[in-house]
Protein backbone atom coordinates (compact mmCIF):
# COMPACT_ATOMS: atom_id res chain seq x y z
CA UNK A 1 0.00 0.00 0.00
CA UNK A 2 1.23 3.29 -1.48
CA UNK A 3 2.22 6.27 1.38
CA UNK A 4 -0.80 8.20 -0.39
CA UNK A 5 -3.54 5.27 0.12
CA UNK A 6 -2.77 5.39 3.18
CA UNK A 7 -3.24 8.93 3.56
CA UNK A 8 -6.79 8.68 1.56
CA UNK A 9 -7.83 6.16 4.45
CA UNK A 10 -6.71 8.16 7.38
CA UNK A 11 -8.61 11.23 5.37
CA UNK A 12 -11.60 9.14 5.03
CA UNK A 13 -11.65 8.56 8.61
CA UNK A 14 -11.31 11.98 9.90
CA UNK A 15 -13.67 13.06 7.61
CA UNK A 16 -16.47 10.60 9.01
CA UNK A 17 -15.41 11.66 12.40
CA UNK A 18 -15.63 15.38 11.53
CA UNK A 19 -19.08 14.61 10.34
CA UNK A 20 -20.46 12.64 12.76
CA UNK A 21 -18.99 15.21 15.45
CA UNK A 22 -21.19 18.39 12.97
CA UNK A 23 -24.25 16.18 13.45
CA UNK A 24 -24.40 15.39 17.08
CA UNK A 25 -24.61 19.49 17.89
CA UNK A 26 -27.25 21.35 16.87
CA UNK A 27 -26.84 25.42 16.50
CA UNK A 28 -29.44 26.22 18.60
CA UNK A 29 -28.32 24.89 22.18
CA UNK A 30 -30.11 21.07 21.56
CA UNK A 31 -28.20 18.37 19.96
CA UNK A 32 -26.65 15.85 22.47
CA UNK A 33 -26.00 18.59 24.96
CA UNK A 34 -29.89 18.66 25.33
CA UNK A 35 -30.30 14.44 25.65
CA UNK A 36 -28.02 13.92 28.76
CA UNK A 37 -30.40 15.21 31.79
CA UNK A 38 -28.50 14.38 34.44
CA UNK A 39 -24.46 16.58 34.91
CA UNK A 40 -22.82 13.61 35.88
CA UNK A 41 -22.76 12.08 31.73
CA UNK A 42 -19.93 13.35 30.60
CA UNK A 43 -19.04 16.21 33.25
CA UNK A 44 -22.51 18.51 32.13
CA UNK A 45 -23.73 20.19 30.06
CA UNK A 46 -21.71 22.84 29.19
CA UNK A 47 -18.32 20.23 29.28
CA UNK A 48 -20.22 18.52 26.22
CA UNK A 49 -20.54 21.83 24.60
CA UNK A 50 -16.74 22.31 24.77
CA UNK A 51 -15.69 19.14 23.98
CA UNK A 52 -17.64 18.82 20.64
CA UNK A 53 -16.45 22.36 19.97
CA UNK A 54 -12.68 21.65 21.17
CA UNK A 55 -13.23 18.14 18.96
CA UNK A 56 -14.54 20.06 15.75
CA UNK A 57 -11.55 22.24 15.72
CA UNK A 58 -8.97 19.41 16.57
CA UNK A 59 -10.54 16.79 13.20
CA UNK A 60 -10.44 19.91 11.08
CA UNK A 61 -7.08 20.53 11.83
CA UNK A 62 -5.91 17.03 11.57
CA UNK A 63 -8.02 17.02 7.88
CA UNK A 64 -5.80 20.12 6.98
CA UNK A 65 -2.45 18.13 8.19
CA UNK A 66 -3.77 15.26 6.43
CA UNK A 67 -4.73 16.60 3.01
CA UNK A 68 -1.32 18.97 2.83
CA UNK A 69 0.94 15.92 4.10
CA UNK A 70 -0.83 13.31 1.46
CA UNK A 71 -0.15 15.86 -1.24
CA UNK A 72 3.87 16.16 -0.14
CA UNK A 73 3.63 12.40 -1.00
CA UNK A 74 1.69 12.25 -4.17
CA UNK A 75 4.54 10.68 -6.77
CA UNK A 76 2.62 11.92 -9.25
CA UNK A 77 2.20 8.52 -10.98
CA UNK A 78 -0.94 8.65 -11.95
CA UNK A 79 -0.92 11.49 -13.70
CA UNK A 80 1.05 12.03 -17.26
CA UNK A 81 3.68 14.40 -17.54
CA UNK A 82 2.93 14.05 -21.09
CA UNK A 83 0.19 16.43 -22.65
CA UNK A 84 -1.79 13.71 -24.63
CA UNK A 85 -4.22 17.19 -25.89
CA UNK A 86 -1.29 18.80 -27.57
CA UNK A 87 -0.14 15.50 -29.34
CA UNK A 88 -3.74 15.66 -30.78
CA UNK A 89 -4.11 19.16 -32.03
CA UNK A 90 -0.49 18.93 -33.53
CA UNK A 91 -1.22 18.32 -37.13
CA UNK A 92 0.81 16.88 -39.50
CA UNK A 93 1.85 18.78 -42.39
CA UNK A 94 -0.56 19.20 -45.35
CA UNK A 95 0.43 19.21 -48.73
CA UNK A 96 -1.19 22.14 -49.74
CA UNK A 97 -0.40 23.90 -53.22
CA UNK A 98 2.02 26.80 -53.17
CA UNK A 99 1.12 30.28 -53.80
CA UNK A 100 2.44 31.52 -56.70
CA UNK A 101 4.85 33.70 -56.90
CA UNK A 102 4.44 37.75 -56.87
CA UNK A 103 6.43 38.58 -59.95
CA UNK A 104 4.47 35.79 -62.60
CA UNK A 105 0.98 35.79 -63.03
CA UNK A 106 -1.14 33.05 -62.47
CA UNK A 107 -2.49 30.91 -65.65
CA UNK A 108 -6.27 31.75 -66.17
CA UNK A 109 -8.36 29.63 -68.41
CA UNK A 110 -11.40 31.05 -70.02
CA UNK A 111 -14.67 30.84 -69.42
CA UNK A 112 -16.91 28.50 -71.08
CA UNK A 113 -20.00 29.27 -72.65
């Protein structure tokens, strides 16, 4: 397994996290902070408050870490360092006719009636 798969897992996994963490709050005071009744779940209230927020911040910075660091370590393999579009457009040479040149006139033929 390549250093970046294993980046695209740990990304994947942070990223469910992160998600997971967005969902459990809710914007208006409820969310899981509302659900626990008693203070002694999870030291209140107000301690779930911070540590969803404190955990939010934390996954998103790991993400950031993550998605920089698996970028340092992209070989670049799968992409080509080739331009396949410009070997396309490139056309070869036509044998077009030559102008004539400006001192002779060109040959006219007559028109038929």
């Amino acid at each position: 397994m390549s250093t970046f798969s294993i980046f695209l897992v740990l990304i994947t996994i942070v990223c469910f996290l992160l998600i997971v963490v967005i969902m459990v709050q809710n914007p208006k005071g409820g969310g899981l902070s509302s659900t626990i009744s008693g203070t002694q779940m999870l030291g209140g209230v107000q301690k779930t408050t911070d540590f969803l927020d404190k955990s939010t911040w934390t996954l998103a910075t790991i993400l950031i870490a993550l998605i920089l660091l698996s970028s340092l370590s992209f070989s670049g393999s799968l992409s080509d360092t080739e331009s396949k579009l410009i070997e396309k457009t490139e056309a070869p040479a036509t044998n077009a006719p030559a102008a004539p040149a400006q001192g002779t006139p060109a040959p006219t033929t007559p028109a038929a009636k």
